[in-house]
PDB file of N, CA and C in Angstrom:
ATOM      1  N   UNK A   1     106.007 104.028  99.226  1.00  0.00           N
ATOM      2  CA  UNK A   1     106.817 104.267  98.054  1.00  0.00           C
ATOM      3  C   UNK A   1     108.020 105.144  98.415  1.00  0.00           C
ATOM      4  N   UNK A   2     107.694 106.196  99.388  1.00  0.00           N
ATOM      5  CA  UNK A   2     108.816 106.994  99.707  1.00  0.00           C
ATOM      6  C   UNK A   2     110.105 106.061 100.330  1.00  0.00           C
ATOM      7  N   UNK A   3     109.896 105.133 101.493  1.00  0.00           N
ATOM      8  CA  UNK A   3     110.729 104.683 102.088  1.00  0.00           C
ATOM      9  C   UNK A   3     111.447 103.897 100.926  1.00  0.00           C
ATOM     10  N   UNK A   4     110.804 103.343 100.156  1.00  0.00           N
ATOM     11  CA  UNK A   4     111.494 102.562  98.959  1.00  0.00           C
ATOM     12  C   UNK A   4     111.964 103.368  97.887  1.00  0.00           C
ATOM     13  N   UNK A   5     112.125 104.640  97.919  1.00  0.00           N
ATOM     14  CA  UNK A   5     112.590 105.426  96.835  1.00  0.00           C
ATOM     15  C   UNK A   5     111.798 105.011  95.742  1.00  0.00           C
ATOM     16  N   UNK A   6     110.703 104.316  95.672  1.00  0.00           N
ATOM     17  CA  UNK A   6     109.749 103.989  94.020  1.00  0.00           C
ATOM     18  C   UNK A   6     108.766 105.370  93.991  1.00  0.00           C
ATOM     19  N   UNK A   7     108.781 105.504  92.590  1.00  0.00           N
ATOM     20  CA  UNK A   7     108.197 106.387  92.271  1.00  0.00           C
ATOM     21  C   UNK A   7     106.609 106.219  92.652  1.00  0.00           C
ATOM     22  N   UNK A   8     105.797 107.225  92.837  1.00  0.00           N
ATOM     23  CA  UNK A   8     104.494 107.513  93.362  1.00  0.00           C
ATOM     24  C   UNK A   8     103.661 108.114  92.213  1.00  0.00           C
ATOM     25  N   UNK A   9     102.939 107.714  91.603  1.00  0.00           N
ATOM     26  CA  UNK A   9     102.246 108.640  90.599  1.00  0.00           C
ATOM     27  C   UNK A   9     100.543 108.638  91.007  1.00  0.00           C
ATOM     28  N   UNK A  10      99.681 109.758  90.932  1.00  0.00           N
ATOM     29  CA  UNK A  10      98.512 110.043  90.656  1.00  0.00           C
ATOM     30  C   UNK A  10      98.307 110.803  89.393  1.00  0.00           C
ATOM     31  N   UNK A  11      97.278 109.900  88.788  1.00  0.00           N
ATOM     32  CA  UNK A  11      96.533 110.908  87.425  1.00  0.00           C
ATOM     33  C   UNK A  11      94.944 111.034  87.544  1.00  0.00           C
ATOM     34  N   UNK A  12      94.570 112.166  87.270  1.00  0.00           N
ATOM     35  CA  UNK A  12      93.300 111.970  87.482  1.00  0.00           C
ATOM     36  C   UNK A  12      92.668 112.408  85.637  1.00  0.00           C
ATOM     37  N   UNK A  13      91.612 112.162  85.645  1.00  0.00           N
ATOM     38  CA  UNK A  13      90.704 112.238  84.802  1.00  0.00           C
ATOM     39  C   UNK A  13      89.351 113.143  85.069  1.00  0.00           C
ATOM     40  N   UNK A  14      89.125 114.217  84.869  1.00  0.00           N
ATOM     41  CA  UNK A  14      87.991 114.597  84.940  1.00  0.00           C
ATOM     42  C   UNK A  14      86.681 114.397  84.136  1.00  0.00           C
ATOM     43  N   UNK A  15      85.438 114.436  84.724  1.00  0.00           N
ATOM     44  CA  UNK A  15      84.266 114.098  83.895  1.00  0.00           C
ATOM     45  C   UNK A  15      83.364 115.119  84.502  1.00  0.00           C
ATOM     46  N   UNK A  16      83.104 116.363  84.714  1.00  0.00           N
ATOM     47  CA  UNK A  16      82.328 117.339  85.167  1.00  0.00           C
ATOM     48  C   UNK A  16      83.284 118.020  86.528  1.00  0.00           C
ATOM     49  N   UNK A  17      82.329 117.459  87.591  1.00  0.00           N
ATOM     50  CA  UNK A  17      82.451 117.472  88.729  1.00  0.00           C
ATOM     51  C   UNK A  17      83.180 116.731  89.302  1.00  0.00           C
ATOM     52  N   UNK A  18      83.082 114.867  88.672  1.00  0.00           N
ATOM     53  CA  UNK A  18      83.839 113.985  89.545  1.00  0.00           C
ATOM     54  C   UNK A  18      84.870 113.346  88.316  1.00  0.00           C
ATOM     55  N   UNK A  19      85.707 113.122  89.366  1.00  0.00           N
ATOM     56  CA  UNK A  19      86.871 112.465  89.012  1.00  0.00           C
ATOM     57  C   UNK A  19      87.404 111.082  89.023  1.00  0.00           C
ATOM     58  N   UNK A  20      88.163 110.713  87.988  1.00  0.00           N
ATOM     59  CA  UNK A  20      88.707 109.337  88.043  1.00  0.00           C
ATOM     60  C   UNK A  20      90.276 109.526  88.555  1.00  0.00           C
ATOM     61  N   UNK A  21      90.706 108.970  89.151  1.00  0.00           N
ATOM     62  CA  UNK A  21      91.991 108.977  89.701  1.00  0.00           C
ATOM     63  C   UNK A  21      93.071 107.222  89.760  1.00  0.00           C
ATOM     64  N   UNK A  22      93.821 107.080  89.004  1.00  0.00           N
ATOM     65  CA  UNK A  22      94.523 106.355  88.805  1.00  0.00           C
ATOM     66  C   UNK A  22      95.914 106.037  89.305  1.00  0.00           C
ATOM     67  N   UNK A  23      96.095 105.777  90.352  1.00  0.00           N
ATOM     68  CA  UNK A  23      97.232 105.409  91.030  1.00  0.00           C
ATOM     69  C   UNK A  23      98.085 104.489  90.939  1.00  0.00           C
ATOM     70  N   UNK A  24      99.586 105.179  90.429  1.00  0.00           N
ATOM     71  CA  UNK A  24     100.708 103.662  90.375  1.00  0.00           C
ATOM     72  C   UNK A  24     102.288 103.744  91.003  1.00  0.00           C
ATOM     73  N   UNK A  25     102.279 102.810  90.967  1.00  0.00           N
ATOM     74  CA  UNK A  25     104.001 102.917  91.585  1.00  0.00           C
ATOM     75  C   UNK A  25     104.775 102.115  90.682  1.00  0.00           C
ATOM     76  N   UNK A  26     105.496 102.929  90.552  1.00  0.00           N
ATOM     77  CA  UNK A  26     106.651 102.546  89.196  1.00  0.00           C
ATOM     78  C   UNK A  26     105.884 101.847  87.837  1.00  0.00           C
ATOM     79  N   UNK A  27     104.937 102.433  87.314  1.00  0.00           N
ATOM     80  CA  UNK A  27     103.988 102.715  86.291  1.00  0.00           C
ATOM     81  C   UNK A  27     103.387 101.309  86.467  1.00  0.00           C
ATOM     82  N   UNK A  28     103.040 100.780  87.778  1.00  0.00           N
ATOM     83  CA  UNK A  28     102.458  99.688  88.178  1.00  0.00           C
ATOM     84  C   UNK A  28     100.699  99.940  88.484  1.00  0.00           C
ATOM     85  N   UNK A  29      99.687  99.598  87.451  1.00  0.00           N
ATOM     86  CA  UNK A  29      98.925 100.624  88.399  1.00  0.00           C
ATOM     87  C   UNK A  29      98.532  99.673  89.440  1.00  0.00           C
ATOM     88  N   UNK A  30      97.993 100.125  90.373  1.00  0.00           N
ATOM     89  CA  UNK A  30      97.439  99.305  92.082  1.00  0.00           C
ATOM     90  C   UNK A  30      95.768  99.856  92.197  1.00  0.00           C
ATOM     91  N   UNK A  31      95.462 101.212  91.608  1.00  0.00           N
ATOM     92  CA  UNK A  31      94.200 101.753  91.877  1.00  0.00           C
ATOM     93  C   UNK A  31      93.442 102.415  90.634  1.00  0.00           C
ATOM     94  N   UNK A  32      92.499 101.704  90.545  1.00  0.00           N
ATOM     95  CA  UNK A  32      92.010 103.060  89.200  1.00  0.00           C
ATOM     96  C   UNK A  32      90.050 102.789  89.488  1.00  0.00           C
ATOM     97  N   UNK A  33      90.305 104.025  90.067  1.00  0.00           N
ATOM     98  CA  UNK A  33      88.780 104.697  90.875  1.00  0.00           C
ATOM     99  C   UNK A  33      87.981 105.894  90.650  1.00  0.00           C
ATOM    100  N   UNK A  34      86.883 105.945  90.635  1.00  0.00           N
ATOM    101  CA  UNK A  34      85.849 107.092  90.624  1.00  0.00           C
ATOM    102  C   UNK A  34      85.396 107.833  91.505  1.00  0.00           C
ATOM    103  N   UNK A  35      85.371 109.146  91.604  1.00  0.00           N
ATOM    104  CA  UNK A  35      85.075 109.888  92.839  1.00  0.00           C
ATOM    105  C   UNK A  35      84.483 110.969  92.580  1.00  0.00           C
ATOM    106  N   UNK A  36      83.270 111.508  93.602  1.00  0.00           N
ATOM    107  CA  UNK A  36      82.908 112.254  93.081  1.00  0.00           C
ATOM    108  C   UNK A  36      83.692 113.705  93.019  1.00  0.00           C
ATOM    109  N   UNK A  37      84.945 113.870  93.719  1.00  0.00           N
ATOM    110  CA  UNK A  37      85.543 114.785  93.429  1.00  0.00           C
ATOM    111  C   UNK A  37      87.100 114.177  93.386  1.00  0.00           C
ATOM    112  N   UNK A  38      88.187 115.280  93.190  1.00  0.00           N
ATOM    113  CA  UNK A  38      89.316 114.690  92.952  1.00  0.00           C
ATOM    114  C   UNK A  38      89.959 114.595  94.060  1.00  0.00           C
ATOM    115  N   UNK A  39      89.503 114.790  95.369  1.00  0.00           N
ATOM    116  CA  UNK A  39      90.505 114.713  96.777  1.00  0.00           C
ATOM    117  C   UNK A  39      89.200 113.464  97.519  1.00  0.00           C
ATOM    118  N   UNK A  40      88.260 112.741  96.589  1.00  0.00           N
ATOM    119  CA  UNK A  40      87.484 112.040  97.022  1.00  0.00           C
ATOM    120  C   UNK A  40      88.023 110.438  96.257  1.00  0.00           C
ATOM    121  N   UNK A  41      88.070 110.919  95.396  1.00  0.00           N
ATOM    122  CA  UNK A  41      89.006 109.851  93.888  1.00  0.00           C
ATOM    123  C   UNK A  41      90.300 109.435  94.695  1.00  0.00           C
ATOM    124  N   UNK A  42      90.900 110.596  94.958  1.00  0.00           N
ATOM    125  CA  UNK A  42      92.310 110.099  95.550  1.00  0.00           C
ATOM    126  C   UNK A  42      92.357 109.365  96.836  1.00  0.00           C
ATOM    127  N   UNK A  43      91.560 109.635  98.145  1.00  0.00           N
ATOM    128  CA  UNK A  43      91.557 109.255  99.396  1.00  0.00           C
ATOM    129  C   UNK A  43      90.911 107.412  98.900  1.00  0.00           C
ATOM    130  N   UNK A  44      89.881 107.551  97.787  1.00  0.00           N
ATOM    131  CA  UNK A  44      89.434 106.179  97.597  1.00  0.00           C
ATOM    132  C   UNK A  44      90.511 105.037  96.627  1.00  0.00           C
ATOM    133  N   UNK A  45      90.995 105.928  95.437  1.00  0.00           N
ATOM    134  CA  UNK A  45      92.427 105.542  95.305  1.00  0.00           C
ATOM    135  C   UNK A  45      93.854 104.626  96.159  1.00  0.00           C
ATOM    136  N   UNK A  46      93.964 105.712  97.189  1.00  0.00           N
ATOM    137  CA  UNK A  46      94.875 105.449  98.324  1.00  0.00           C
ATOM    138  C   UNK A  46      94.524 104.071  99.347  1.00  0.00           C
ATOM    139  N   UNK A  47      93.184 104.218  99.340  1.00  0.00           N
ATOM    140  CA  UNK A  47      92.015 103.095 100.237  1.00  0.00           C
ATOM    141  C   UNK A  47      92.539 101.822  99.555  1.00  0.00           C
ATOM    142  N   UNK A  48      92.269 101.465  98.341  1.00  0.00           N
ATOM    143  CA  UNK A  48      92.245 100.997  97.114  1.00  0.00           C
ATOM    144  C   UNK A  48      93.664 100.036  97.165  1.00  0.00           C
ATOM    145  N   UNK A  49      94.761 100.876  96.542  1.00  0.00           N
ATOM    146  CA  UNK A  49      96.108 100.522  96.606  1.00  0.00           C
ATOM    147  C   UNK A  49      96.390  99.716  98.139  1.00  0.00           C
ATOM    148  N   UNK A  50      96.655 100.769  98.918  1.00  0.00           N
ATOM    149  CA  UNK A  50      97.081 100.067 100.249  1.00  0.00           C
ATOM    150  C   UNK A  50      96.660  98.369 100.700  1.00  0.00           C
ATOM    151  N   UNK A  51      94.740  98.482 100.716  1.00  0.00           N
ATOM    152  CA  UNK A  51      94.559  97.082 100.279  1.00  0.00           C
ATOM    153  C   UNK A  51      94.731  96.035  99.539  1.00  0.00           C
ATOM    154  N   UNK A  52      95.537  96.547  98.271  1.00  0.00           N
ATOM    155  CA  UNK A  52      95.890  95.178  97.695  1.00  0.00           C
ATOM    156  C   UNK A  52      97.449  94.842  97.759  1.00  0.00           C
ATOM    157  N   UNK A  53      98.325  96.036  98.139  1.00  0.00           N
ATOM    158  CA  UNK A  53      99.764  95.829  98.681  1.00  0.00           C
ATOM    159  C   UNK A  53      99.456  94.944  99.751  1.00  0.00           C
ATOM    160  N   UNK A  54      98.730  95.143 101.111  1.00  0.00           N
ATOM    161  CA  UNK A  54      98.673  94.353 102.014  1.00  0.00           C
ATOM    162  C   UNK A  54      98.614  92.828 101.417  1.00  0.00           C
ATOM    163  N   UNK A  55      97.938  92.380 100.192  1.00  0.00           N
ATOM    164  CA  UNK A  55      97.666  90.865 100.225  1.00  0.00           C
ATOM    165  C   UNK A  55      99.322  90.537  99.473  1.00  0.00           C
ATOM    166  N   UNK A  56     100.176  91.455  99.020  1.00  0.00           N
ATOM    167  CA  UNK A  56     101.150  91.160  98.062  1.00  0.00           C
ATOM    168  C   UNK A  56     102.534  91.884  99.167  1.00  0.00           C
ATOM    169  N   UNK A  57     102.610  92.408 100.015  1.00  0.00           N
ATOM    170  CA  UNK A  57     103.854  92.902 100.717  1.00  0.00           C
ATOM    171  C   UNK A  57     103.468  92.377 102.526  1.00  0.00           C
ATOM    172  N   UNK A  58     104.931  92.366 102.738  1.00  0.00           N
ATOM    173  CA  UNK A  58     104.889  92.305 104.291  1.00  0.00           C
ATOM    174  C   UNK A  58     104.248  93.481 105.057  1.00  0.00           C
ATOM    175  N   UNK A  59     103.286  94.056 105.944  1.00  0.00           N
ATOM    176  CA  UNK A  59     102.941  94.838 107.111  1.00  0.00           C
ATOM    177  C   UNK A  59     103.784  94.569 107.963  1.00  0.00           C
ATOM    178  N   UNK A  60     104.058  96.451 108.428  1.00  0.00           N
ATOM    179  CA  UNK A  60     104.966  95.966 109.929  1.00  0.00           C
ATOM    180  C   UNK A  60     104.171  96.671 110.847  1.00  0.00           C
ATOM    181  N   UNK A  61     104.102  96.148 111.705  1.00  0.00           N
ATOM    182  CA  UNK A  61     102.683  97.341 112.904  1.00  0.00           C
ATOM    183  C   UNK A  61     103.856  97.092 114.108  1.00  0.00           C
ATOM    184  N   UNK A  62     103.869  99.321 114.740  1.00  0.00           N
ATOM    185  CA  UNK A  62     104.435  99.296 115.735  1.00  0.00           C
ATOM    186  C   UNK A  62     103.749  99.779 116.837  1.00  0.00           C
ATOM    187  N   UNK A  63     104.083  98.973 117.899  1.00  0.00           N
ATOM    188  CA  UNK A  63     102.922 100.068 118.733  1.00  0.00           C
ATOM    189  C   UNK A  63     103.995 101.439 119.427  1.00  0.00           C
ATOM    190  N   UNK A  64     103.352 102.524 119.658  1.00  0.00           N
ATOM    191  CA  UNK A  64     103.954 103.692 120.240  1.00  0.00           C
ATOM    192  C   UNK A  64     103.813 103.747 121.131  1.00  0.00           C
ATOM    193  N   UNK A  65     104.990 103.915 121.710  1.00  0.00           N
ATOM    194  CA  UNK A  65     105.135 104.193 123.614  1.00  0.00           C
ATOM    195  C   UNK A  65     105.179 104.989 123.478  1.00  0.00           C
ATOM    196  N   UNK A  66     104.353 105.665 125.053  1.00  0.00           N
ATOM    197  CA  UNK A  66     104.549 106.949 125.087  1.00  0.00           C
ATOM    198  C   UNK A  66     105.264 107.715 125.753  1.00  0.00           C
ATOM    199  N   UNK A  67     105.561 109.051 125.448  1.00  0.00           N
ATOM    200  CA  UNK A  67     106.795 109.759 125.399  1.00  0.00           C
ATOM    201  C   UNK A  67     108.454 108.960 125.066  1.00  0.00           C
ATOM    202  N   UNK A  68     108.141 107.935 124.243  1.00  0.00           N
ATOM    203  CA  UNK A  68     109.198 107.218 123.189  1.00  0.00           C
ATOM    204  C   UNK A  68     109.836 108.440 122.247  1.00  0.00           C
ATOM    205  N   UNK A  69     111.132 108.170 122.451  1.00  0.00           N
ATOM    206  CA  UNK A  69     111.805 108.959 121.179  1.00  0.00           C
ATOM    207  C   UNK A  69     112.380 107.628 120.388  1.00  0.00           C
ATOM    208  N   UNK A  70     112.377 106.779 120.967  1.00  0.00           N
ATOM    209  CA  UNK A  70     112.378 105.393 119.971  1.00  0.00           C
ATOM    210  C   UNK A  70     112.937 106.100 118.078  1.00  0.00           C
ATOM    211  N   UNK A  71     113.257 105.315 117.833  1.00  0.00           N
ATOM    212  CA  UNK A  71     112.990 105.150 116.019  1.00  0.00           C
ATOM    213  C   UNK A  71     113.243 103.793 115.970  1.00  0.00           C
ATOM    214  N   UNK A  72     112.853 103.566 114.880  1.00  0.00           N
ATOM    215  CA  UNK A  72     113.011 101.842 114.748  1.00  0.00           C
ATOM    216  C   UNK A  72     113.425 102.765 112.634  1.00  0.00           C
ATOM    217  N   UNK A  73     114.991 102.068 111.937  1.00  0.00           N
ATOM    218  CA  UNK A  73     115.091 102.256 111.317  1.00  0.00           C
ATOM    219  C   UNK A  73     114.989 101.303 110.392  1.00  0.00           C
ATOM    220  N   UNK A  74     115.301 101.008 108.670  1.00  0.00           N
ATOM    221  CA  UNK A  74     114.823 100.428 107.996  1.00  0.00           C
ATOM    222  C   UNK A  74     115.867  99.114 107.983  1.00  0.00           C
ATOM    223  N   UNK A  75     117.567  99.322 108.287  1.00  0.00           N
ATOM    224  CA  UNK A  75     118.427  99.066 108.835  1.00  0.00           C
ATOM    225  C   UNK A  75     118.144  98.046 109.678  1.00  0.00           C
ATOM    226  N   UNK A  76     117.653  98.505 111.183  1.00  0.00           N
ATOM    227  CA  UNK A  76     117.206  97.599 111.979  1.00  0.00           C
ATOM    228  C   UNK A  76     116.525  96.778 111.743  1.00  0.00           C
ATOM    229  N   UNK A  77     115.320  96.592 111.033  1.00  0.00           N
ATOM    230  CA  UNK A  77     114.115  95.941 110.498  1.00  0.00           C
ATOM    231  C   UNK A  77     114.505  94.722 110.080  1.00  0.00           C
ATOM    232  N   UNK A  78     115.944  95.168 108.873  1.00  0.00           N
ATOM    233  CA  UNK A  78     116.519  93.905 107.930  1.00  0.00           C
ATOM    234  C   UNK A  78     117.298  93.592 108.665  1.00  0.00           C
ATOM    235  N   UNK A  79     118.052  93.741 109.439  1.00  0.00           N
ATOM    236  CA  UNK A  79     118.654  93.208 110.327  1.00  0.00           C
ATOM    237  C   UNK A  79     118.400  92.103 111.975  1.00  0.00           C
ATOM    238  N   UNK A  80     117.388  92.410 112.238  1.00  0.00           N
ATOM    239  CA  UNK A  80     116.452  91.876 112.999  1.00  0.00           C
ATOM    240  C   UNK A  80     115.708  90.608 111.743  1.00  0.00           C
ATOM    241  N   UNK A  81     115.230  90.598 110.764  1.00  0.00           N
ATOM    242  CA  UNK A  81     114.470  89.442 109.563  1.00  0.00           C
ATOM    243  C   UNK A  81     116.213  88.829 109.611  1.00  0.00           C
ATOM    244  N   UNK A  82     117.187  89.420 109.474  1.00  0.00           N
ATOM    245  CA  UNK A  82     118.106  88.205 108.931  1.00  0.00           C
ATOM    246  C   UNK A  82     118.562  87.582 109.920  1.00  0.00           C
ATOM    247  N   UNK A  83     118.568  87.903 111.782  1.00  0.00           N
ATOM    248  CA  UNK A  83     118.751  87.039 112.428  1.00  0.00           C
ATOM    249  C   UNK A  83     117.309  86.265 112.639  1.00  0.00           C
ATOM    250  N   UNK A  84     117.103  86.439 112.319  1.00  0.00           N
ATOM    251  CA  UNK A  84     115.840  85.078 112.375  1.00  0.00           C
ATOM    252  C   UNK A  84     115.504  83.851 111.536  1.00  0.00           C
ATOM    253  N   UNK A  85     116.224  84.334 110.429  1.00  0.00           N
ATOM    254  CA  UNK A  85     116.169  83.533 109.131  1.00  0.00           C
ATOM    255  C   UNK A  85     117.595  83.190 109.325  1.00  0.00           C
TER     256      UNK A  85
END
């Protein structure tokens, strides 16, 4: 969400001890989970979301060389997809 400037929201809900935690991006929700605590809600939340962006957005996997000062920017990315297309 950061790289895309979209907004990031968590809300949680308490019920004692454990928590419900509801995750959305741009009041989209992606996650709405139970945990028994609220940094347990959120990590399962986060679990949650990420997996269903993967079936609906592109993944980019880089591998890291090491001692790379590399960057690969967002710039490059679209630029590299439009010579290919």
């Amino acid at each position: 969400a950061d790289f895309n400037h979209m907004l990031l929201e968590y809300e949680y809900f308490f019920q004692g001890e454990a928590a419900r935690c509801v995750l959305k991006v741009e009041n989209q929700v992606l996650a709405d989970v139970n945990g028994v605590s609220k940094v347990a809600s959120k990590n399962l939340a986060a679990s949650q979301a990420l997996a269903k962006l993967k079936t609906m957005c592109w993944v980019i996997q880089t591998k890291k060389a090491v001692d790379s000062d590399v960057k690969v920017s967002k710039e490059d990315m679209l630029n590299e997809f439009i010579e290919l297309n």
